[in-house]
C-alpha atoms as a PDB file:
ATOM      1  CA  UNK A   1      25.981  23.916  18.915  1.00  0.00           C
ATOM      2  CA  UNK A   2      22.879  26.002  18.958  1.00  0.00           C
ATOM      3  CA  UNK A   3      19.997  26.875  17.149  1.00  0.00           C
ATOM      4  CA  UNK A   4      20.027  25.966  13.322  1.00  0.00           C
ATOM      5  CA  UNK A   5      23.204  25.052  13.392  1.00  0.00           C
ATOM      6  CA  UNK A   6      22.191  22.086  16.049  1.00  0.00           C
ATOM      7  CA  UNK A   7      19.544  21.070  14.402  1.00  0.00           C
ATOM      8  CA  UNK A   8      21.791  20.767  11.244  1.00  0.00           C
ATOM      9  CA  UNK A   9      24.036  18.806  12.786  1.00  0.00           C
ATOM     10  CA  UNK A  10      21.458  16.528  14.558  1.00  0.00           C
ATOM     11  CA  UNK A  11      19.348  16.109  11.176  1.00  0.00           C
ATOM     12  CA  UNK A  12      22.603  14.834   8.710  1.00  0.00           C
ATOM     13  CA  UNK A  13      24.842  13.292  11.323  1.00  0.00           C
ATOM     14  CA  UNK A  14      22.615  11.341  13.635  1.00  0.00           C
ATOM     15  CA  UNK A  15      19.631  10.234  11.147  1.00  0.00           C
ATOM     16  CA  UNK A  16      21.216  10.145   7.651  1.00  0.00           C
ATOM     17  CA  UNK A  17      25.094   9.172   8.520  1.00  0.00           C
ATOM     18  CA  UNK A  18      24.064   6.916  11.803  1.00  0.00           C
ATOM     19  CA  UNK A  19      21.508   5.090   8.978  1.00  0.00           C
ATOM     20  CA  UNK A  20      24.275   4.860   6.626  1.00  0.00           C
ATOM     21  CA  UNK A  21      26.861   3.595   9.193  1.00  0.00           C
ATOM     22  CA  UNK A  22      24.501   0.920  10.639  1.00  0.00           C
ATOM     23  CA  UNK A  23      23.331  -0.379   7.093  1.00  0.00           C
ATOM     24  CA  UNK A  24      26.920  -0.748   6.327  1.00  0.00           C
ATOM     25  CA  UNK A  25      27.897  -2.593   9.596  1.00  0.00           C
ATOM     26  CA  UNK A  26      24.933  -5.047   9.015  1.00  0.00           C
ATOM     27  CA  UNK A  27      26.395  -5.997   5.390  1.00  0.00           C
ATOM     28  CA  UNK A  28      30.130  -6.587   6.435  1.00  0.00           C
ATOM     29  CA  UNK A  29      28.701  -8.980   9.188  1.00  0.00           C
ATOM     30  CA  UNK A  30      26.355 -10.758   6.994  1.00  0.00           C
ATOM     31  CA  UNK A  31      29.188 -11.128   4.399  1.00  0.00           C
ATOM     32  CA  UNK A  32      31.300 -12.561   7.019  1.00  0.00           C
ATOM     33  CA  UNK A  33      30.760 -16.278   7.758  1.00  0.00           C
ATOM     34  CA  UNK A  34      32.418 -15.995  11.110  1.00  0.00           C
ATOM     35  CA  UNK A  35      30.580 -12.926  12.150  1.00  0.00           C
ATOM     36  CA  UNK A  36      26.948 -13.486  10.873  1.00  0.00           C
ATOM     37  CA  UNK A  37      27.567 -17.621  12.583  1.00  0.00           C
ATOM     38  CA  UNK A  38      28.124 -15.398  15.986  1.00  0.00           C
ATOM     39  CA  UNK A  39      24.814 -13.248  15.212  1.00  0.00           C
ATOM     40  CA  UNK A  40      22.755 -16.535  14.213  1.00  0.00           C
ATOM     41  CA  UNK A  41      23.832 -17.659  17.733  1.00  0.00           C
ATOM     42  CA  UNK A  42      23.179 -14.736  19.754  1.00  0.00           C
ATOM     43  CA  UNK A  43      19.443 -14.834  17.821  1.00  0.00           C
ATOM     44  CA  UNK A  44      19.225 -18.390  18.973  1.00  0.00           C
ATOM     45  CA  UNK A  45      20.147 -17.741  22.034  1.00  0.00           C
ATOM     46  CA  UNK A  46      17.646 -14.799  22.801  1.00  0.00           C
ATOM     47  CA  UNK A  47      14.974 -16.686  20.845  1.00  0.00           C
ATOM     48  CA  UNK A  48      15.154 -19.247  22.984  1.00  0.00           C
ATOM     49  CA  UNK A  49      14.551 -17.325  25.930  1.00  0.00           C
ATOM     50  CA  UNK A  50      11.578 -15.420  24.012  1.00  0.00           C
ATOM     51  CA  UNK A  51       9.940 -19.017  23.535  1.00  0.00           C
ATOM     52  CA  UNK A  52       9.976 -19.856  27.177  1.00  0.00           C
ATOM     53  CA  UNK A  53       7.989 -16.471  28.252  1.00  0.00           C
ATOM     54  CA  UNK A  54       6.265 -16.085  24.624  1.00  0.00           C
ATOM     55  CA  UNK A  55       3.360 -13.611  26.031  1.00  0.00           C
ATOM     56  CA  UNK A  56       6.094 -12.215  28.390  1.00  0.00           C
ATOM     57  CA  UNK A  57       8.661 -11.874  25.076  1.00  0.00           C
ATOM     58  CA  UNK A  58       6.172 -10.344  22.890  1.00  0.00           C
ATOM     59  CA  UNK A  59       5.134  -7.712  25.613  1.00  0.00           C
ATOM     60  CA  UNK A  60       8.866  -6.714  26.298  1.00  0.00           C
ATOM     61  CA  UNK A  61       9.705  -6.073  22.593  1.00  0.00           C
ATOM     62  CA  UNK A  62       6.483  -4.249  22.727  1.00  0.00           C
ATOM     63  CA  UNK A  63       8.214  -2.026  25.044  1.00  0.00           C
ATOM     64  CA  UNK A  64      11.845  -1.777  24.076  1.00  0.00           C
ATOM     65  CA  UNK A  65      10.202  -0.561  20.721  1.00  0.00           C
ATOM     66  CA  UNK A  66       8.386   2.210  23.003  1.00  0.00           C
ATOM     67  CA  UNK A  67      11.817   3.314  24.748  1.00  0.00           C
ATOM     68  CA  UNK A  68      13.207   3.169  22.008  1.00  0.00           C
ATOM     69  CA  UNK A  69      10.741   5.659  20.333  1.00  0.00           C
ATOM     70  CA  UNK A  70      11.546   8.243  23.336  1.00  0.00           C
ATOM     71  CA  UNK A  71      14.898   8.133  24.384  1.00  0.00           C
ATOM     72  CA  UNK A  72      17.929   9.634  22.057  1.00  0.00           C
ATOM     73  CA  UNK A  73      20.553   7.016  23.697  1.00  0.00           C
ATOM     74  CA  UNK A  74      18.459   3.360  23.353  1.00  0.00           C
ATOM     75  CA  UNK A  75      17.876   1.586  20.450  1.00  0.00           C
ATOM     76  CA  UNK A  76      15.900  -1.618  19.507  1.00  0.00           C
ATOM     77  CA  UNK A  77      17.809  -2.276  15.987  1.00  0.00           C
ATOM     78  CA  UNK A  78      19.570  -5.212  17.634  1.00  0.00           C
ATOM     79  CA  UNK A  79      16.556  -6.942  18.319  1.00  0.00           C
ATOM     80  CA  UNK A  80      14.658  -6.894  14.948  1.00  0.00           C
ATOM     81  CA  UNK A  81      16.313  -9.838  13.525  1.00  0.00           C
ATOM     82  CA  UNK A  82      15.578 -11.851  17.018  1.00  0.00           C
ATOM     83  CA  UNK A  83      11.636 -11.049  16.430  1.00  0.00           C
ATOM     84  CA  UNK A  84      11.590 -11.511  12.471  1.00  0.00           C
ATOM     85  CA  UNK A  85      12.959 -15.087  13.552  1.00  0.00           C
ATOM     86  CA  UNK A  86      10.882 -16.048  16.122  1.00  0.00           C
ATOM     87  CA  UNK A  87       7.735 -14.185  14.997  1.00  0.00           C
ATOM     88  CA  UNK A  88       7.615 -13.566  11.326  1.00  0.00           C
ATOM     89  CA  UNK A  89       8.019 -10.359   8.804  1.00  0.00           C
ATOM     90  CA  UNK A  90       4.253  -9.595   9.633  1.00  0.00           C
ATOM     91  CA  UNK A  91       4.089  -9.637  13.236  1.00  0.00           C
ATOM     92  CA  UNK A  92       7.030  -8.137  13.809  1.00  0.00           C
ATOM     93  CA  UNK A  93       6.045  -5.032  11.792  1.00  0.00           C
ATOM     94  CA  UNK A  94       2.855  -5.261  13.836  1.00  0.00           C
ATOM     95  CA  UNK A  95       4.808  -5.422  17.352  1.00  0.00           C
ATOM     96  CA  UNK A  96       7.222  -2.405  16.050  1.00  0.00           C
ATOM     97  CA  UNK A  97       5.033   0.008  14.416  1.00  0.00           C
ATOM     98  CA  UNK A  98       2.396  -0.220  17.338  1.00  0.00           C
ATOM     99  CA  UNK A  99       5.192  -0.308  19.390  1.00  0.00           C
ATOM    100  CA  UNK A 100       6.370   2.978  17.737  1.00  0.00           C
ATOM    101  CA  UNK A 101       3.374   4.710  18.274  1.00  0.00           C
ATOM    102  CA  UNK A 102       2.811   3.985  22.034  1.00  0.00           C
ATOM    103  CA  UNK A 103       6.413   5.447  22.493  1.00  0.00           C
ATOM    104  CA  UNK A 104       5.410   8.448  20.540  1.00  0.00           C
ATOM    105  CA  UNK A 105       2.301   8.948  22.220  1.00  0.00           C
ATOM    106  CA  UNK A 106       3.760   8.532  25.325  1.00  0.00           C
ATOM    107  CA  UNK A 107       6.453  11.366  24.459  1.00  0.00           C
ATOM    108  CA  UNK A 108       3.838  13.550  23.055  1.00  0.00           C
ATOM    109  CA  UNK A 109       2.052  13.684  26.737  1.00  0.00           C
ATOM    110  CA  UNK A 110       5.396  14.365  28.372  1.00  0.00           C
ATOM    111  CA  UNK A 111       5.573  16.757  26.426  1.00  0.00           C
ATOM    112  CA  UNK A 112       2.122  18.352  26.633  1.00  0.00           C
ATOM    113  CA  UNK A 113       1.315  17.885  30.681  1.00  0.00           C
ATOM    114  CA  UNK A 114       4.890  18.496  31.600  1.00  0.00           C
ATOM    115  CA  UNK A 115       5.804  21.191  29.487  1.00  0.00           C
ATOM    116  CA  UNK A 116       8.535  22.115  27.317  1.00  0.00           C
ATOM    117  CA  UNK A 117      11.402  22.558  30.131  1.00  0.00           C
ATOM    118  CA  UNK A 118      10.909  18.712  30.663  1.00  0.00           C
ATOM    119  CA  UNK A 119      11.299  18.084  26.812  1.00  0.00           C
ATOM    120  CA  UNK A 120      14.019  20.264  26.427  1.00  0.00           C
ATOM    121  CA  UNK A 121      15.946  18.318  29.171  1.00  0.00           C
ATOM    122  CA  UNK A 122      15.319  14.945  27.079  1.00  0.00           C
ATOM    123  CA  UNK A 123      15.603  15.901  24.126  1.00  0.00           C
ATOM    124  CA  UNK A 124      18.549  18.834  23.470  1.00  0.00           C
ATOM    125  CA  UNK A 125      18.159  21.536  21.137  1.00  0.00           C
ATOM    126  CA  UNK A 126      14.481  21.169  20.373  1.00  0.00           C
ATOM    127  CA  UNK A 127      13.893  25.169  21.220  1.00  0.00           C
ATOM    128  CA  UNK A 128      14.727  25.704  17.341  1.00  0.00           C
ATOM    129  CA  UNK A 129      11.517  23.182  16.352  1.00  0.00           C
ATOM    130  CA  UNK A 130       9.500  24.530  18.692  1.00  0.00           C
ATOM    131  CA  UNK A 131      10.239  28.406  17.652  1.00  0.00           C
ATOM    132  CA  UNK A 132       9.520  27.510  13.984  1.00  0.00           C
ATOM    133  CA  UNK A 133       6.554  24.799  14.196  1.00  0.00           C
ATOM    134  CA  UNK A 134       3.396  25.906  15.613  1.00  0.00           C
ATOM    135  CA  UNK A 135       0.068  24.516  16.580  1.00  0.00           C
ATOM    136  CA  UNK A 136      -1.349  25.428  13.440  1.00  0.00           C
ATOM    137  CA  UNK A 137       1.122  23.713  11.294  1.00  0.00           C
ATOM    138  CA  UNK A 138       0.300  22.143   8.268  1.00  0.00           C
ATOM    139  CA  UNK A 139      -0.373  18.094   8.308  1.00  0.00           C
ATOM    140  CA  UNK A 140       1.947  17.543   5.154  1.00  0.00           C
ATOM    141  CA  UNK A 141       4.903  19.468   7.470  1.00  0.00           C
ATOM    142  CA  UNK A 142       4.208  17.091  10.899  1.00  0.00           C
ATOM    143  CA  UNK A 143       4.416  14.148   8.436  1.00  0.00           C
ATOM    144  CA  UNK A 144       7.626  15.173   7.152  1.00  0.00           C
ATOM    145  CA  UNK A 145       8.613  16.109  10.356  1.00  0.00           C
ATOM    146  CA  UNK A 146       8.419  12.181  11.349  1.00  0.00           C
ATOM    147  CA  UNK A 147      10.248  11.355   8.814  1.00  0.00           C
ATOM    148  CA  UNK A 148      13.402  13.337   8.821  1.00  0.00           C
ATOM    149  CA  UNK A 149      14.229  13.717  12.543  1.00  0.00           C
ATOM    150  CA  UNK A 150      15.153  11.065  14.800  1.00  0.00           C
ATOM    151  CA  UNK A 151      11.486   9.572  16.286  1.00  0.00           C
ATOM    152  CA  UNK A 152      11.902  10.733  19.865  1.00  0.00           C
ATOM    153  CA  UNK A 153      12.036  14.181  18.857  1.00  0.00           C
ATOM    154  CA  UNK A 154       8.519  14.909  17.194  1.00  0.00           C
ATOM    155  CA  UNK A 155       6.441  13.559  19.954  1.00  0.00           C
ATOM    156  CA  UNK A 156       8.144  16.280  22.596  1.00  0.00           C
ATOM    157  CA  UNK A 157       8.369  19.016  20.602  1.00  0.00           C
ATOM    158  CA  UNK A 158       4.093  18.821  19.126  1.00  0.00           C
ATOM    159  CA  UNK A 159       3.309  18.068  22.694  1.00  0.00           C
ATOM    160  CA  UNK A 160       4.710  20.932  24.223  1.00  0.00           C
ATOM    161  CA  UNK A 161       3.325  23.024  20.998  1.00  0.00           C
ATOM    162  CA  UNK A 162      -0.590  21.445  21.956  1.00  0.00           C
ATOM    163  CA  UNK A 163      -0.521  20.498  18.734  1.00  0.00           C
ATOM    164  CA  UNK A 164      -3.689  18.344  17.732  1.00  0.00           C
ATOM    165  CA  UNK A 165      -3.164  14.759  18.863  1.00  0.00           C
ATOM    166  CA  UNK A 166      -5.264  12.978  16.345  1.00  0.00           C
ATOM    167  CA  UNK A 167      -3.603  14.616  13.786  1.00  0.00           C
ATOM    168  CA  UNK A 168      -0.152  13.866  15.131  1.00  0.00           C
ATOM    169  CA  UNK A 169      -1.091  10.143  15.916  1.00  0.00           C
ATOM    170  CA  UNK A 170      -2.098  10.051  12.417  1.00  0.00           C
ATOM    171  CA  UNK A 171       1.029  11.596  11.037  1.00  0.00           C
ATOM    172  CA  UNK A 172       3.031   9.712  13.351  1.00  0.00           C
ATOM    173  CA  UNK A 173       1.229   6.018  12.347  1.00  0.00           C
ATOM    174  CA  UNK A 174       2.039   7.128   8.294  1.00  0.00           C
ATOM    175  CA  UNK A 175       5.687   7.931   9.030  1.00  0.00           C
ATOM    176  CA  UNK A 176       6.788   5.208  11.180  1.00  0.00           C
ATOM    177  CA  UNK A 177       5.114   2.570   9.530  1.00  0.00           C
ATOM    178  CA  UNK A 178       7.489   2.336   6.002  1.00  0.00           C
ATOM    179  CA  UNK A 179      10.538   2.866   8.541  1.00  0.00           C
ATOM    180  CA  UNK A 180       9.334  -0.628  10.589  1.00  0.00           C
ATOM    181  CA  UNK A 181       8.450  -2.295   6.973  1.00  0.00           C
ATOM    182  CA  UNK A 182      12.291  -1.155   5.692  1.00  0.00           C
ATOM    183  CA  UNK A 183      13.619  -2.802   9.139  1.00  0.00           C
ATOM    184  CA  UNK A 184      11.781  -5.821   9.211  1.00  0.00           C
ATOM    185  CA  UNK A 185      12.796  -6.368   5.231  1.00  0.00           C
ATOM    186  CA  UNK A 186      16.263  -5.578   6.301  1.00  0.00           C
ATOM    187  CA  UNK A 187      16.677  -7.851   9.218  1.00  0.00           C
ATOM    188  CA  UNK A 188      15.297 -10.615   6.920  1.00  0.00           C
ATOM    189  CA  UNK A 189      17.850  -9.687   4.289  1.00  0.00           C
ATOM    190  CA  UNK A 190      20.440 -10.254   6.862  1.00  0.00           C
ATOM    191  CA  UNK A 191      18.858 -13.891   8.167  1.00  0.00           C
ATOM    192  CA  UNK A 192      19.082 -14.813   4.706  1.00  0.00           C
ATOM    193  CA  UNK A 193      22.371 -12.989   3.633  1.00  0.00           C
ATOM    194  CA  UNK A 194      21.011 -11.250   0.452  1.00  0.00           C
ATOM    195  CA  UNK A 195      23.389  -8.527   0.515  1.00  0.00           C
ATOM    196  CA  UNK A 196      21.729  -7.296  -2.749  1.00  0.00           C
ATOM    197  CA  UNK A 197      18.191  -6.797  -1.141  1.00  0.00           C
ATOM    198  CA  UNK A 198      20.171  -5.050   1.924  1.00  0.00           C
ATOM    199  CA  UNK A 199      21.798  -2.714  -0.520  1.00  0.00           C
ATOM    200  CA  UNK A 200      18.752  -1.946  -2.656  1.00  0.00           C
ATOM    201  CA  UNK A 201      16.496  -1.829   0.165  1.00  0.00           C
ATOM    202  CA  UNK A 202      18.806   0.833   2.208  1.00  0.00           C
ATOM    203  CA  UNK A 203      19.774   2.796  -0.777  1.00  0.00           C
ATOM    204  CA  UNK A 204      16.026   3.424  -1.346  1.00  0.00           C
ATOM    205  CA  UNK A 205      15.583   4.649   2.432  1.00  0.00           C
ATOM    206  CA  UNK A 206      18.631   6.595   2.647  1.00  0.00           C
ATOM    207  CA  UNK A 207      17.728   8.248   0.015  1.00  0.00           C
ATOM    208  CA  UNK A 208      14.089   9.085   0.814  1.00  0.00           C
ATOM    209  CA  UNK A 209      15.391   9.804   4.543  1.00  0.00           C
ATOM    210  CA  UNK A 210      18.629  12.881   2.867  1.00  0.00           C
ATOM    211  CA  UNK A 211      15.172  14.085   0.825  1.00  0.00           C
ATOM    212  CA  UNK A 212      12.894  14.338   3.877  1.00  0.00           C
ATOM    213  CA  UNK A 213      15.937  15.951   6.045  1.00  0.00           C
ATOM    214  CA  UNK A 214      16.367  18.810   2.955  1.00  0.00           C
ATOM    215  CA  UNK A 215      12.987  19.459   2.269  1.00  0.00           C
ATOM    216  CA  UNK A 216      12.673  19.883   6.374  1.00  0.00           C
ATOM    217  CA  UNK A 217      15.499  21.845   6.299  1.00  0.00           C
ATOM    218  CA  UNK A 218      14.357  24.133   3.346  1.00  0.00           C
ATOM    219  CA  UNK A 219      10.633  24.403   5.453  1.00  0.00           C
ATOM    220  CA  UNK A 220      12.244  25.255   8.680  1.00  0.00           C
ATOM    221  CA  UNK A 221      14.612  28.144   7.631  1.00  0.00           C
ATOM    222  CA  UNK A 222      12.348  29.764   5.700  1.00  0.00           C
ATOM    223  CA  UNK A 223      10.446  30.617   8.398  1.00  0.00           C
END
């Protein structure tokens, strides 16, 4: 695929229907005795090794979270519900949202100091954000930008653009943070089985998440 029709593709089947698949695969296992019993083991098990090396533990989810803010094929999701055990709901927001925003940042200089051929080899198909977005694009658009691509894209794409870095760090700071409030709340929900609060909790992001993709989609094509 190329073009808009990539970035179609990338925006509904990776964010929205990757979101929807993962939510769903997190209630059948919490609904299953046998299942969630293997996950509260595996947590134990990783726990443990987190209270051994606590500064050492903190510091590598610190940096998973990072990765997992630049690169397409890694993902920190399994680890949430390890941290929310050992650490709390507020800390671990804390690790993953500043965790979050060192990845972007980080993404956002590749991006800016070594140009959009190296961004383009990370990240696929971004030529069609970068021919529509410019340096001069509206805050309210970056924001919504964070929100309805997958996070390792923005940082590339706005660093390769020179877009303003405060203003990016800002957006970036107000976008991720409800997305590491709605995983933290979600990894509880499945610690505590409350399928309900799951349900509710991913219906409400989904939702915001298919909103944010359209409205991106509507922004982008019109220009």
């Amino acid at each position: 695929m190329h073009g808009a029709q990539a970035v179609r593709g990338g925006l509904s089947q990776r964010q929205l229907v990757g979101s929807a698949l993962l939510l769903l695969v997190a209630i059948v296992v919490a609904a299953s005795g046998p299942l969630h019993g293997a996950a509260e083991a595996a947590i134990g098990l990783v726990e443990g090794m987190i209270g051994q090396h606590p500064g050492w533990g903190a510091f590598a989810f610190l940096t998973l979270a990072a990765l997992s803010a630049m690169l397409a094929f890694f993902s920190i999701v399994a680890l949430i519900p390890v941290a929310t055990h050992h650490w709390g709901q507020a800390t671990t927001v804390a690790l993953l949202w500043v965790g979050w925003l060192a990845g972007g940042a980080m993404a956002y200089g590749v991006g800016r100091f070594l140009g959009s051929r190296v961004a383009r080899a990370l990240v696929p198909h971004i030529e069609y954000l970068e021919e529509r977005l410019t340096a001069r694009a509206p805050f309210w658009m970056i924001v919504l930008l964070q929100l309805a691509v997958p996070s390792e894209i923005p940082g590339y794409v706005l660093g390769s653009l020179r877009y303003r870095f405060p203003a990016y760090f800002l957006a970036l700071a107000l976008a991720e943070l409800p997305f590491a409030v709605g995983a933290v709340a979600l990894s509880s929900g499945f610690l505590d089985r409350r399928y309900g609060m799951m349900v509710l909790i991913g219906a409400v992001g989904l939702g915001a998440l298919a909103w944010a993709i359209q409205r991106l989609r509507r922004e982008l094509e019109a220009r």
